[in-house]
N, C-alpha and C. Protein backbone atom coordinates (compact mmCIF):
# COMPACT_ATOMS: atom_id res chain seq x y z
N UNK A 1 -1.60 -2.78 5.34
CA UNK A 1 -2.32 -2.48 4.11
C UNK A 1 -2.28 -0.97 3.87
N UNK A 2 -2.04 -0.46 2.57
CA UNK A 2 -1.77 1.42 2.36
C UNK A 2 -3.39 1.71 1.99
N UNK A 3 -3.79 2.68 2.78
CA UNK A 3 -5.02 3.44 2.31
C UNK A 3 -4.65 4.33 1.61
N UNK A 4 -6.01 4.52 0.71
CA UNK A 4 -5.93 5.78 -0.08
C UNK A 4 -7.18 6.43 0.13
N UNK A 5 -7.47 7.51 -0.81
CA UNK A 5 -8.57 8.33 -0.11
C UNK A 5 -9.03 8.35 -1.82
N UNK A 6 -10.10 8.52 -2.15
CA UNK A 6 -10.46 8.24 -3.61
C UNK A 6 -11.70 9.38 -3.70
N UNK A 7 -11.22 10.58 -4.15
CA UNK A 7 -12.34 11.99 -4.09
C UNK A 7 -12.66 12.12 -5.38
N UNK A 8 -13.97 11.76 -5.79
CA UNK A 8 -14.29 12.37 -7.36
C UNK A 8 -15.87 12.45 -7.03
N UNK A 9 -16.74 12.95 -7.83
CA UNK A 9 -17.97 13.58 -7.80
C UNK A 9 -18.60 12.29 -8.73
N UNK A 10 -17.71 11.68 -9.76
CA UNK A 10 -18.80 11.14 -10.60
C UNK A 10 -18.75 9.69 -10.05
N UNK A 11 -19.48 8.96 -9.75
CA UNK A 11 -20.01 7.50 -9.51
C UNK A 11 -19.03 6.49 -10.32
N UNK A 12 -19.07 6.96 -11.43
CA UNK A 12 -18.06 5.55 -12.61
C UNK A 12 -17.18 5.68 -11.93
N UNK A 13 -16.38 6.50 -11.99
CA UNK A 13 -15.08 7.09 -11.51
C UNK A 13 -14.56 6.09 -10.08
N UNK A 14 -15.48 6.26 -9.06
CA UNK A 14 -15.39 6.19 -7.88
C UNK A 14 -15.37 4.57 -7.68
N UNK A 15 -16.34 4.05 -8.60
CA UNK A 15 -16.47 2.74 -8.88
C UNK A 15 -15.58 2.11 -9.10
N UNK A 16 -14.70 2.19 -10.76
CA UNK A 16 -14.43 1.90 -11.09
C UNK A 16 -12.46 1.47 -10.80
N UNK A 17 -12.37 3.25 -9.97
CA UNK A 17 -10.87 2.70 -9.37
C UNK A 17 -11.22 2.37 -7.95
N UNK A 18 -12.09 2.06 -7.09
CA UNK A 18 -12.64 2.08 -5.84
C UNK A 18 -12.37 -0.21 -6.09
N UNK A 19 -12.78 -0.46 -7.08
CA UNK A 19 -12.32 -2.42 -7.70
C UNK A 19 -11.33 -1.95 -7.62
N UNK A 20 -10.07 -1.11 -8.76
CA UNK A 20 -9.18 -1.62 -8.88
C UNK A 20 -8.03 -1.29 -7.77
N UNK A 21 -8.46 -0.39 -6.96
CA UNK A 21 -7.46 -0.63 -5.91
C UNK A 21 -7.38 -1.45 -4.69
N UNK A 22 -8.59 -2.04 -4.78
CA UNK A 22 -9.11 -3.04 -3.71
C UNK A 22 -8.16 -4.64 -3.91
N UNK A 23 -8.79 -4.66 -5.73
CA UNK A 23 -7.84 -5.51 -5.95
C UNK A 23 -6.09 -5.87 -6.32
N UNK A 24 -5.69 -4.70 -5.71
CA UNK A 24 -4.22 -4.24 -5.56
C UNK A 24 -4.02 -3.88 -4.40
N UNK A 25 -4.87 -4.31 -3.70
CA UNK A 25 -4.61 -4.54 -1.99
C UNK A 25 -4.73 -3.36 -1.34
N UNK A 26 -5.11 -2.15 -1.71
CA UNK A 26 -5.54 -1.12 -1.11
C UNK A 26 -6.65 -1.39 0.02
N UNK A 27 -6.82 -0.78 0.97
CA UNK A 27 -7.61 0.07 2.00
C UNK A 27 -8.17 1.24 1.01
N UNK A 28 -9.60 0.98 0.67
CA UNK A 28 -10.24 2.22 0.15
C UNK A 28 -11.24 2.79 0.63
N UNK A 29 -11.05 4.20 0.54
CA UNK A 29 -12.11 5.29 1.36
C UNK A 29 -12.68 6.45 0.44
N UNK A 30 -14.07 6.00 -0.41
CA UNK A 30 -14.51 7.02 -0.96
C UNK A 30 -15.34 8.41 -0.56
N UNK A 31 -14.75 9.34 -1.41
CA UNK A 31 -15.34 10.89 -0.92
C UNK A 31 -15.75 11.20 -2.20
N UNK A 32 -17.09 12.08 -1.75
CA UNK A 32 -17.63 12.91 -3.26
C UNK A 32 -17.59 14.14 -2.90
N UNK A 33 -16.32 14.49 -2.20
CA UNK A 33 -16.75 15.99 -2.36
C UNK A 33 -15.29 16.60 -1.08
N UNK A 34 -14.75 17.58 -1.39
CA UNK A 34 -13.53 17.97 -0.17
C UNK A 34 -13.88 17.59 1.22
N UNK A 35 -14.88 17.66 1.65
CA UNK A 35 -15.83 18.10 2.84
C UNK A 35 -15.14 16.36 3.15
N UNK A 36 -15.75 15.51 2.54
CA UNK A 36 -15.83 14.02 2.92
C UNK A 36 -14.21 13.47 3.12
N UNK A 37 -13.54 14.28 2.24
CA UNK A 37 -11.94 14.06 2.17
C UNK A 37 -11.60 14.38 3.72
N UNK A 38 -12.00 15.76 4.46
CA UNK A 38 -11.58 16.22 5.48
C UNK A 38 -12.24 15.54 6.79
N UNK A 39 -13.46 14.96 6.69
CA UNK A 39 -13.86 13.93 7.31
C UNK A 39 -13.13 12.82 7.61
N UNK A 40 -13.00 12.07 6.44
CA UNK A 40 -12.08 11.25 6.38
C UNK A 40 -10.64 11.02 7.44
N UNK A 41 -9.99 12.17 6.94
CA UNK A 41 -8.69 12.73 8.17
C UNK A 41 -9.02 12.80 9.26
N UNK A 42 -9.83 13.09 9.94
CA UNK A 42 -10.02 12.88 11.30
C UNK A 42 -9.92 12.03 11.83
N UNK A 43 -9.64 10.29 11.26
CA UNK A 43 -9.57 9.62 11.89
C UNK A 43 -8.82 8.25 10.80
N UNK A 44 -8.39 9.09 10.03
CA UNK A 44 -7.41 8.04 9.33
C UNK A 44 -6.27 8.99 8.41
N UNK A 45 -5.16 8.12 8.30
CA UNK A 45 -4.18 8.78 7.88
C UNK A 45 -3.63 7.65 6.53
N UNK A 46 -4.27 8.36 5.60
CA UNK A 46 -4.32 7.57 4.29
C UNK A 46 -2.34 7.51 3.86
N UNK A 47 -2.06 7.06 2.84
CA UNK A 47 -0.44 6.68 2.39
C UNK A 47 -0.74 7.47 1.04
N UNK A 48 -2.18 7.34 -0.02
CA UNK A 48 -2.17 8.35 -0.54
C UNK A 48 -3.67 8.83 -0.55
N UNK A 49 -3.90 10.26 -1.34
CA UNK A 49 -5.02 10.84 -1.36
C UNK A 49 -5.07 11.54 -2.97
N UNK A 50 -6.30 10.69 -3.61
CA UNK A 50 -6.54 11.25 -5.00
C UNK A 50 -7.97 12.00 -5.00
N UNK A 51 -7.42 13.12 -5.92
CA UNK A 51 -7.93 14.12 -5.51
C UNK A 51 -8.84 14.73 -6.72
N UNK A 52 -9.91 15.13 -7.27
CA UNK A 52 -10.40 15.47 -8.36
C UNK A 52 -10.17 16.70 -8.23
N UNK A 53 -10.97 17.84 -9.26
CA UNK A 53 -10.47 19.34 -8.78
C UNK A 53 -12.12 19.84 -8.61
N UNK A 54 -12.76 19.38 -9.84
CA UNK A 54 -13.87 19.84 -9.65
C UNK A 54 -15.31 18.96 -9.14
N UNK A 55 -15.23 19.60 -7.56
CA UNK A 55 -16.40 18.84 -7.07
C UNK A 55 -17.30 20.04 -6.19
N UNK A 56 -18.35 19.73 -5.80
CA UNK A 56 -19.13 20.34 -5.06
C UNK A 56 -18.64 20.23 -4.06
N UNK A 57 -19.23 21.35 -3.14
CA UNK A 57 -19.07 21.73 -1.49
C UNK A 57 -17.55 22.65 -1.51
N UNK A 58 -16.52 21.69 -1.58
CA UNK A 58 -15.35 22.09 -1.40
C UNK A 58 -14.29 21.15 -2.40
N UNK A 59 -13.97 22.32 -3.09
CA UNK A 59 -12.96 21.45 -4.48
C UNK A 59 -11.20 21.24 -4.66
N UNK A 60 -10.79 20.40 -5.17
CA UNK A 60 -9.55 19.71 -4.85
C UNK A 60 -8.46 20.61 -4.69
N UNK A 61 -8.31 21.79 -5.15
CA UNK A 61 -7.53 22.85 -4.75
C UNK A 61 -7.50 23.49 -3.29
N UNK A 62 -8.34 23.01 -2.75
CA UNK A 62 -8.96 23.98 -1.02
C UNK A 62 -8.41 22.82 -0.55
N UNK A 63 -8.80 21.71 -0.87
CA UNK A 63 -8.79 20.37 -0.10
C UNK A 63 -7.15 19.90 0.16
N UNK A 64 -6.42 20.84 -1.40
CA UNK A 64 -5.16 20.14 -0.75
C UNK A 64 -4.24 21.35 -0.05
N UNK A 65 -5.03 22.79 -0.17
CA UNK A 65 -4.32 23.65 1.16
C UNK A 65 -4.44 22.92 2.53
N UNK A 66 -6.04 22.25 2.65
CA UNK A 66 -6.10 22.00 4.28
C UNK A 66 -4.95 20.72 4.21
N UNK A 67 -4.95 20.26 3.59
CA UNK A 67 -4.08 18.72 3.72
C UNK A 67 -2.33 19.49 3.93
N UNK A 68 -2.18 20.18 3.08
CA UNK A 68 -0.62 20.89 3.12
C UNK A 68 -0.40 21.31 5.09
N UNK A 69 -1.47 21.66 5.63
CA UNK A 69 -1.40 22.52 6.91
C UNK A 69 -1.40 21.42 7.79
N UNK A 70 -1.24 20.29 7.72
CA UNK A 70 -1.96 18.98 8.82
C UNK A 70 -0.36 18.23 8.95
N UNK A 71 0.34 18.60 10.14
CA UNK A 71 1.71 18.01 10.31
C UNK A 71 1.45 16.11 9.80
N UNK A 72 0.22 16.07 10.46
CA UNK A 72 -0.10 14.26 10.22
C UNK A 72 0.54 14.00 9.07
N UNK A 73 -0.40 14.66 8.31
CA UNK A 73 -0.33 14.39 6.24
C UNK A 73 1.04 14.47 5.70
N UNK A 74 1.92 15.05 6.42
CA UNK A 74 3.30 15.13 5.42
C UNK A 74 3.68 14.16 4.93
N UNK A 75 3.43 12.89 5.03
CA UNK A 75 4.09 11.78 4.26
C UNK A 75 2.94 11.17 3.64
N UNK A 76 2.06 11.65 3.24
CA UNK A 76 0.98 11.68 2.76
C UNK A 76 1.05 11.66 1.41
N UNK A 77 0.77 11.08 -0.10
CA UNK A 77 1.03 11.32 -1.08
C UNK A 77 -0.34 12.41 -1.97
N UNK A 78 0.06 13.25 -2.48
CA UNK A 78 -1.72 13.63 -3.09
C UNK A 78 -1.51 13.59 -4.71
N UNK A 79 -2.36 13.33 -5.26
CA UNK A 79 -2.51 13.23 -6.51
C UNK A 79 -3.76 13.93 -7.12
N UNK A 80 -3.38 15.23 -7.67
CA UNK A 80 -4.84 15.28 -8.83
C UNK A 80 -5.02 14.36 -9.46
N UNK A 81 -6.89 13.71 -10.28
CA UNK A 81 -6.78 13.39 -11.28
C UNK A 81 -7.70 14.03 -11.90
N UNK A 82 -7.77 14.93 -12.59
CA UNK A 82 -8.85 15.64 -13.36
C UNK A 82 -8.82 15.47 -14.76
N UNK A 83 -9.74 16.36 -15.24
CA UNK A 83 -10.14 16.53 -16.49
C UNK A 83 -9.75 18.07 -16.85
N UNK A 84 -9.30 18.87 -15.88
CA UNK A 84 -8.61 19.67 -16.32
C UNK A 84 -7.30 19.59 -16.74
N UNK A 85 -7.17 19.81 -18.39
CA UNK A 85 -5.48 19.55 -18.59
C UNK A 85 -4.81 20.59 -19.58
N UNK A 86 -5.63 21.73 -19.00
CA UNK A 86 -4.61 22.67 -19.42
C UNK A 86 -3.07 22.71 -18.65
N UNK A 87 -2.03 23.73 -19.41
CA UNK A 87 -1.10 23.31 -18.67
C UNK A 87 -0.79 24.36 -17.66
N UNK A 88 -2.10 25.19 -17.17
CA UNK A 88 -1.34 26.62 -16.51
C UNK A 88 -2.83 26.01 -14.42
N UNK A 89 -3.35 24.83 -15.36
CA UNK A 89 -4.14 24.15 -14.33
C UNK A 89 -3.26 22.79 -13.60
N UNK A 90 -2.45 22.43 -14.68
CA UNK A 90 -1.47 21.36 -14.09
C UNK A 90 -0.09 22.17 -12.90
N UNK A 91 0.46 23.72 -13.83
CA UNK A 91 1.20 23.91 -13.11
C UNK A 91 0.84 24.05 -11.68
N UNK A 92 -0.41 24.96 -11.75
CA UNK A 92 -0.94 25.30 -10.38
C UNK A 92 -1.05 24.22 -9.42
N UNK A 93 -1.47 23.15 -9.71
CA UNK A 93 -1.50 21.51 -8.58
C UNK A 93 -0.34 21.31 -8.49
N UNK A 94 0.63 21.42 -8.96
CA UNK A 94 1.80 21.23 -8.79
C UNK A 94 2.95 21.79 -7.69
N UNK A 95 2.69 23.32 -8.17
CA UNK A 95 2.75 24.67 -7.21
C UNK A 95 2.20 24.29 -6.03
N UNK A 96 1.21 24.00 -6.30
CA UNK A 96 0.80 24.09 -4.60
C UNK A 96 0.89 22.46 -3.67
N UNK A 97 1.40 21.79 -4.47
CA UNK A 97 2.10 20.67 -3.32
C UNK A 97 1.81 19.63 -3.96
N UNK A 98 0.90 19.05 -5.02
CA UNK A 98 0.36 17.91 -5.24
C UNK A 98 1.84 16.94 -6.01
N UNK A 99 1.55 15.77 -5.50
CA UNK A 99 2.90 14.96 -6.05
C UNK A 99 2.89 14.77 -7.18
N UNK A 100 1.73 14.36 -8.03
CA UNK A 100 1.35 14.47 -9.19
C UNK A 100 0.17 15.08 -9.66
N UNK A 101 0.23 14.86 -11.07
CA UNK A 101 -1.08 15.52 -12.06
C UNK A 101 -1.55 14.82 -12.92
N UNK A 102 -2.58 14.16 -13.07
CA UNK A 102 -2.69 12.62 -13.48
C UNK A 102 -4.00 13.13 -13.89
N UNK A 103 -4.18 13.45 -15.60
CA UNK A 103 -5.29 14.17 -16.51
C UNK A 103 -6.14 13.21 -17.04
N UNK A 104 -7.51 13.37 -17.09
CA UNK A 104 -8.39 12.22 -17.70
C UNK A 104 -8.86 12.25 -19.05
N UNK A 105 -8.93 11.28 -19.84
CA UNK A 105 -8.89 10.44 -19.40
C UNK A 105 -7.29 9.52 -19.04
N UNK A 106 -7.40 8.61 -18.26
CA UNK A 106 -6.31 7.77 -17.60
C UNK A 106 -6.30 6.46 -17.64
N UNK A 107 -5.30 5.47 -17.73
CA UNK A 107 -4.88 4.49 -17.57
C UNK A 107 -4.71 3.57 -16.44
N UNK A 108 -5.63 2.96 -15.69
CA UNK A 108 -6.02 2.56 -14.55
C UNK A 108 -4.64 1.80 -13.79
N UNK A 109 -3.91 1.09 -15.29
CA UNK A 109 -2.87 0.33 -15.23
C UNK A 109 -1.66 1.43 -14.57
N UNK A 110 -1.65 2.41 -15.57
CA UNK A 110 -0.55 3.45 -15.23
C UNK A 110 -0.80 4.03 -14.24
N UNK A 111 -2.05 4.66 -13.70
CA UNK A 111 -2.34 5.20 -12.35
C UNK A 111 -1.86 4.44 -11.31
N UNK A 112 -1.90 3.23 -11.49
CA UNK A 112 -1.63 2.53 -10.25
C UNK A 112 0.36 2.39 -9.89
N UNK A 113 0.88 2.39 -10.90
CA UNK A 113 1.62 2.31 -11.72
C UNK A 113 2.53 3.58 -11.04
N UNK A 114 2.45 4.41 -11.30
CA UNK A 114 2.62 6.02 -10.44
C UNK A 114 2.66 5.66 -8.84
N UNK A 115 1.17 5.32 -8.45
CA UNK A 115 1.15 5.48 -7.46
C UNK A 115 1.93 4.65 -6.51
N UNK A 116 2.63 3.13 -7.37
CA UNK A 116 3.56 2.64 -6.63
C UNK A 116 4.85 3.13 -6.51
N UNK A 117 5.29 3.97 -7.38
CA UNK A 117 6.27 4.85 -8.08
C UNK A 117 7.00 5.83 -6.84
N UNK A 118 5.56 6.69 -6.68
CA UNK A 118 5.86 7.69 -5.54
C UNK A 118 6.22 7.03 -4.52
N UNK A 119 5.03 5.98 -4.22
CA UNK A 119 5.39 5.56 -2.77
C UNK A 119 6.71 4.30 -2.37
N UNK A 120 7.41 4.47 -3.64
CA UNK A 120 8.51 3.60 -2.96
C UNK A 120 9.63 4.07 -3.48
N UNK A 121 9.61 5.90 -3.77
CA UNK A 121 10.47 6.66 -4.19
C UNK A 121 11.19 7.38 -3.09
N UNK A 122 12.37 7.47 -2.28
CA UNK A 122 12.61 8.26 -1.28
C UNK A 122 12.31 9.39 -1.21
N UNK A 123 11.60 9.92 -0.27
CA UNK A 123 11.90 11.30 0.17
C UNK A 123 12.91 12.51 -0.03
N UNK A 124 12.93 13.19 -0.97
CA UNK A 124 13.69 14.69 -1.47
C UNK A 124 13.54 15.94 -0.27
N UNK A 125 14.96 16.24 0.32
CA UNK A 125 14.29 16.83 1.65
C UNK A 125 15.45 18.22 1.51
C-alpha cells in the first residue's frame, strides 16, 4: 500500500483529501504543521508527501529543505499544494526540489491524477 503524508493547517482540507486518498487505497498520515511532517519521518517512509506552504510552527518551504537532506526521502515524491499562486512562489517550490506545484483551489480528481502520474513516471537521473 503507498503512503502519503497529507500537511495542511486547515481541517476541510485535511479531511477532505485524508477520504479521498483512503479511498484510492492510500496509507494516510495527517500533519498540521512541518514539525508533524518531520515526526512523521522518523519512522515511516511515505511514496509521497503533500505539502502546504503556509502553516504554523514550521512551513512547507523549511519542511522540504529537511526532506531534500534525508538520503531515505530520495525517492520520495513532494508536492506543494497551496494557495499561493503567484508565479515567482511556484518557481521557488520548484527550485528547490518539489515535484510539483499543485495551486488551490484544486481538483481532487486531478490531484490524484498527478500523483499517479509522478509515481509511475521513471526516474530522470
Amino acid at each position: 500500500m503507498r503512503k502519503i503524508v497529507i500537511a495542511d493547517d486547515e481541517h476541510k482540507i485535511l479531511m477532505s483529501l485524508e477520504y479521498s486518498f483512503r479511498k484510492s487505497g492510500y496509507e494516510v498520515f495527517i500533519a498540521r504543521d512541518g514539525t508533524e511532517v518531520l515526526d512523521f519521518l522518523k519512522t515511516i517512509t511515505p511514496d509521497v508527501i503533500l505539502l502546504d506552504i503556509m502553516m504554523p510552527n514550521l512551513d512547507g518551504y523549511s519542511t522540504l529543505e529537511f526532506i531534500k537532506q534525508q538520503k531515505k526521502l530520495e525517492e520520495t515524491k513532494v508536492i506543494f499544494l497551496s494557495a499561493k499562486n503567484n508565479p515567482k512562489d511556484i518557481e521557488k517550490g520548484l527550485e528547490m526540489g518539489a515535484d510539483a506545484y499543485i495551486t488551490k483551489p484544486y481538483s481532487i480528481k486531478k490531484l490524484l491524477q498527478q500523483i499517479e502520474d509522478l509515481l509511475t513516471t521513471p526516474q530522470k537521473n
